[in-house]
C-alpha atoms as a PDB file:
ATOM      1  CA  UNK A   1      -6.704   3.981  -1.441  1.00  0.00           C
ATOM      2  CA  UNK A   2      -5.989   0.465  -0.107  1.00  0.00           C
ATOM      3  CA  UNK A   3      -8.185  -1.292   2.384  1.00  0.00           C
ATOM      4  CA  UNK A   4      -8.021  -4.719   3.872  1.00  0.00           C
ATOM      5  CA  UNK A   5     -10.564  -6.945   6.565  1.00  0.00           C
ATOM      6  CA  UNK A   6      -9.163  -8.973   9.679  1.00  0.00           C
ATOM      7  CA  UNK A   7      -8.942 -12.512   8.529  1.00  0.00           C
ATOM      8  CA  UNK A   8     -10.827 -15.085  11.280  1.00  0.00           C
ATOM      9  CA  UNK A   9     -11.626 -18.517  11.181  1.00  0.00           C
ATOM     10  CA  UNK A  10     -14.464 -18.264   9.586  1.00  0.00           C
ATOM     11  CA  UNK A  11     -13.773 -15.451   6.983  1.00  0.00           C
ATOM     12  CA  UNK A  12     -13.430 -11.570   7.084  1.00  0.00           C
ATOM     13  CA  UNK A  13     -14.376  -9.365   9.885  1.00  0.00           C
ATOM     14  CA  UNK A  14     -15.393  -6.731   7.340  1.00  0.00           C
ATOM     15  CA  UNK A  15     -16.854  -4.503  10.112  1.00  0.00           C
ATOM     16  CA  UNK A  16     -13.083  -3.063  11.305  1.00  0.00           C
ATOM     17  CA  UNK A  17     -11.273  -2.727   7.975  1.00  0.00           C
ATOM     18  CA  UNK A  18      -8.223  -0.590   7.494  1.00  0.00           C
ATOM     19  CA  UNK A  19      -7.770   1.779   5.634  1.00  0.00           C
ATOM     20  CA  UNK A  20      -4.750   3.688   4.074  1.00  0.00           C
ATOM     21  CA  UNK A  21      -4.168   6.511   1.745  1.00  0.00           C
ATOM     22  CA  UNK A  22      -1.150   6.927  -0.741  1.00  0.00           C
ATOM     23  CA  UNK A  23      -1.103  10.647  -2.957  1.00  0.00           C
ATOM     24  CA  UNK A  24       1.062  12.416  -4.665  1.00  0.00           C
ATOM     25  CA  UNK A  25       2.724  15.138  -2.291  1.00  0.00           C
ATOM     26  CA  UNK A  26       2.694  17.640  -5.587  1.00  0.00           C
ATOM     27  CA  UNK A  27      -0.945  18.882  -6.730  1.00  0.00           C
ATOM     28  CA  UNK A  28      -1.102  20.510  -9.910  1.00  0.00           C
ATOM     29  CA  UNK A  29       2.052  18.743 -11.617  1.00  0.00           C
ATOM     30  CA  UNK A  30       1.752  17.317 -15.019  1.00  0.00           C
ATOM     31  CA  UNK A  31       1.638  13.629 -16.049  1.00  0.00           C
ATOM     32  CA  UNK A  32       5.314  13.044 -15.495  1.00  0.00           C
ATOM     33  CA  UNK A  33       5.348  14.727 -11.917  1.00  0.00           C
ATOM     34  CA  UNK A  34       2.915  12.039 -11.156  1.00  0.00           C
ATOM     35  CA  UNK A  35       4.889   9.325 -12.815  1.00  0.00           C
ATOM     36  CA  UNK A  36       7.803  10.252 -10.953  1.00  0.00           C
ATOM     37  CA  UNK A  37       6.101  10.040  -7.668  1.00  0.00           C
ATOM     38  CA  UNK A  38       6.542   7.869  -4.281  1.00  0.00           C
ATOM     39  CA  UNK A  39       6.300   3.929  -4.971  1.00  0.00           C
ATOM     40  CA  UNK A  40       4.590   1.985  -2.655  1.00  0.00           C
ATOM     41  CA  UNK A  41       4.471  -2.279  -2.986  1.00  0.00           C
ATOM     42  CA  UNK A  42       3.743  -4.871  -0.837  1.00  0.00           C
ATOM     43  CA  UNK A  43       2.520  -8.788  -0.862  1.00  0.00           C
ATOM     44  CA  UNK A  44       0.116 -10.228   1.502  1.00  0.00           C
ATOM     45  CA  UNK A  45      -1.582 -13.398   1.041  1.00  0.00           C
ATOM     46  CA  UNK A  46      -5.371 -13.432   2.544  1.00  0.00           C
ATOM     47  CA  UNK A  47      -6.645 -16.118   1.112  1.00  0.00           C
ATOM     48  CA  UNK A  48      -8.420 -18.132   3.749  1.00  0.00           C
ATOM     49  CA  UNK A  49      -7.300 -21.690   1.933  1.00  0.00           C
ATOM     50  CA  UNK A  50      -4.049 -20.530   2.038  1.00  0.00           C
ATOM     51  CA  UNK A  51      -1.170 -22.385   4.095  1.00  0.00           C
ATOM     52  CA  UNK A  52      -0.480 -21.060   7.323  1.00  0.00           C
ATOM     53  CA  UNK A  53       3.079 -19.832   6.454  1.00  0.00           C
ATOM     54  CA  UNK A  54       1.332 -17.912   3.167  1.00  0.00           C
ATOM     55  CA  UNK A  55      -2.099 -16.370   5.676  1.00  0.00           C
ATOM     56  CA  UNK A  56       1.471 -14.975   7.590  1.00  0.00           C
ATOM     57  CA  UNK A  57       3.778 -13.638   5.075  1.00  0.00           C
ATOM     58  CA  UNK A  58       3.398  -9.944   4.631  1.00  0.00           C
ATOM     59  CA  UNK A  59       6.068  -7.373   3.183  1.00  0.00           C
ATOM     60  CA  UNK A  60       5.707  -3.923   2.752  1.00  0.00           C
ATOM     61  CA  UNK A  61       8.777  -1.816   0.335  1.00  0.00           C
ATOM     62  CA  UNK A  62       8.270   1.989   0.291  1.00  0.00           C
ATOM     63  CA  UNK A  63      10.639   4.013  -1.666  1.00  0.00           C
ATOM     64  CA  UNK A  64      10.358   7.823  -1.447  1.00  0.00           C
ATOM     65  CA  UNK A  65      11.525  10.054  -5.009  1.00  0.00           C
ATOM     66  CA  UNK A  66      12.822  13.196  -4.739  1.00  0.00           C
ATOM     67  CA  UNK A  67      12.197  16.805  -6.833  1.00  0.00           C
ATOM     68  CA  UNK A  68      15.481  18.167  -8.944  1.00  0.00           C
ATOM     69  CA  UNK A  69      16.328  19.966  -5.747  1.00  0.00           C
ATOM     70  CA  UNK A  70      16.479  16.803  -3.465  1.00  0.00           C
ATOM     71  CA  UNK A  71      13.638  17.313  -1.737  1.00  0.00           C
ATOM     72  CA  UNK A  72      11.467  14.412  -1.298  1.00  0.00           C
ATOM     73  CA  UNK A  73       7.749  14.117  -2.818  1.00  0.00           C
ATOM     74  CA  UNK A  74       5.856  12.864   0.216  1.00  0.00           C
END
Protein backbone atom coordinates (compact mmCIF):
# COMPACT_ATOMS: atom_id res chain seq x y z
CA UNK A 1 0.00 0.00 0.00
CA UNK A 2 1.46 3.46 -0.75
CA UNK A 3 0.14 6.64 0.75
CA UNK A 4 1.27 10.19 0.46
CA UNK A 5 0.00 13.90 2.28
CA UNK A 6 -0.57 17.24 0.21
CA UNK A 7 2.55 19.22 0.66
CA UNK A 8 1.65 23.15 1.87
CA UNK A 9 3.65 25.84 2.97
CA UNK A 10 3.83 24.99 6.12
CA UNK A 11 4.13 21.11 5.98
CA UNK A 12 1.71 18.14 5.27
CA UNK A 13 -1.97 18.30 5.13
CA UNK A 14 -2.09 14.81 6.62
CA UNK A 15 -5.91 15.00 6.97
CA UNK A 16 -6.59 14.17 2.90
CA UNK A 17 -3.88 11.61 2.15
CA UNK A 18 -4.00 9.29 -0.80
CA UNK A 19 -4.02 6.25 -0.90
CA UNK A 20 -3.23 3.43 -3.47
CA UNK A 21 -3.16 -0.27 -3.59
CA UNK A 22 -0.76 -2.51 -5.76
CA UNK A 23 -1.50 -6.77 -5.48
CA UNK A 24 -0.75 -9.47 -7.19
CA UNK A 25 -3.70 -10.28 -9.73
CA UNK A 26 -2.91 -14.27 -8.94
CA UNK A 27 -3.91 -15.50 -5.26
CA UNK A 28 -2.69 -18.72 -4.31
CA UNK A 29 0.56 -18.81 -6.64
CA UNK A 30 3.83 -19.80 -5.20
CA UNK A 31 6.86 -17.58 -4.45
CA UNK A 32 7.89 -17.23 -8.06
CA UNK A 33 4.25 -16.30 -9.31
CA UNK A 34 4.70 -13.46 -6.98
CA UNK A 35 8.17 -12.64 -8.11
CA UNK A 36 7.08 -12.55 -11.52
CA UNK A 37 4.36 -10.12 -10.86
CA UNK A 38 3.41 -6.39 -12.09
CA UNK A 39 6.32 -3.75 -11.30
CA UNK A 40 5.38 -0.59 -10.18
CA UNK A 41 8.27 2.50 -9.58
CA UNK A 42 8.14 5.93 -9.29
CA UNK A 43 10.28 9.09 -7.76
CA UNK A 44 8.79 11.97 -6.05
CA UNK A 45 10.63 14.33 -4.01
CA UNK A 46 8.48 15.76 -0.86
CA UNK A 47 10.84 17.09 1.03
CA UNK A 48 9.69 20.51 2.11
CA UNK A 49 13.56 21.98 1.91
CA UNK A 50 13.69 20.75 -1.31
CA UNK A 51 14.20 23.12 -4.49
CA UNK A 52 11.24 24.03 -6.23
CA UNK A 53 12.12 22.11 -9.47
CA UNK A 54 12.78 18.79 -7.00
CA UNK A 55 9.01 19.58 -4.63
CA UNK A 56 7.77 19.27 -8.72
CA UNK A 57 9.41 16.38 -10.29
CA UNK A 58 7.29 13.30 -10.13
CA UNK A 59 7.49 10.09 -12.47
CA UNK A 60 5.52 7.20 -12.32
CA UNK A 61 6.82 3.70 -14.71
CA UNK A 62 4.31 0.80 -14.56
CA UNK A 63 5.13 -2.28 -16.41
CA UNK A 64 2.49 -5.04 -16.56
CA UNK A 65 3.99 -9.13 -16.81
CA UNK A 66 2.19 -11.55 -18.41
CA UNK A 67 1.25 -15.56 -17.52
CA UNK A 68 2.85 -18.33 -20.14
CA UNK A 69 -0.34 -17.82 -22.06
CA UNK A 70 0.05 -13.98 -22.60
CA UNK A 71 -2.34 -12.94 -20.46
CA UNK A 72 -1.45 -10.17 -18.26
CA UNK A 73 -1.24 -10.44 -14.25
CA UNK A 74 -3.18 -7.35 -13.24
Amino acid sequence: MLSWAKSTNSGYNYQNKTVSCCFNGVYGGGAGARAAGPELSFTHSPNMNASEEDKNSKALHVTRASDSGGNPWC
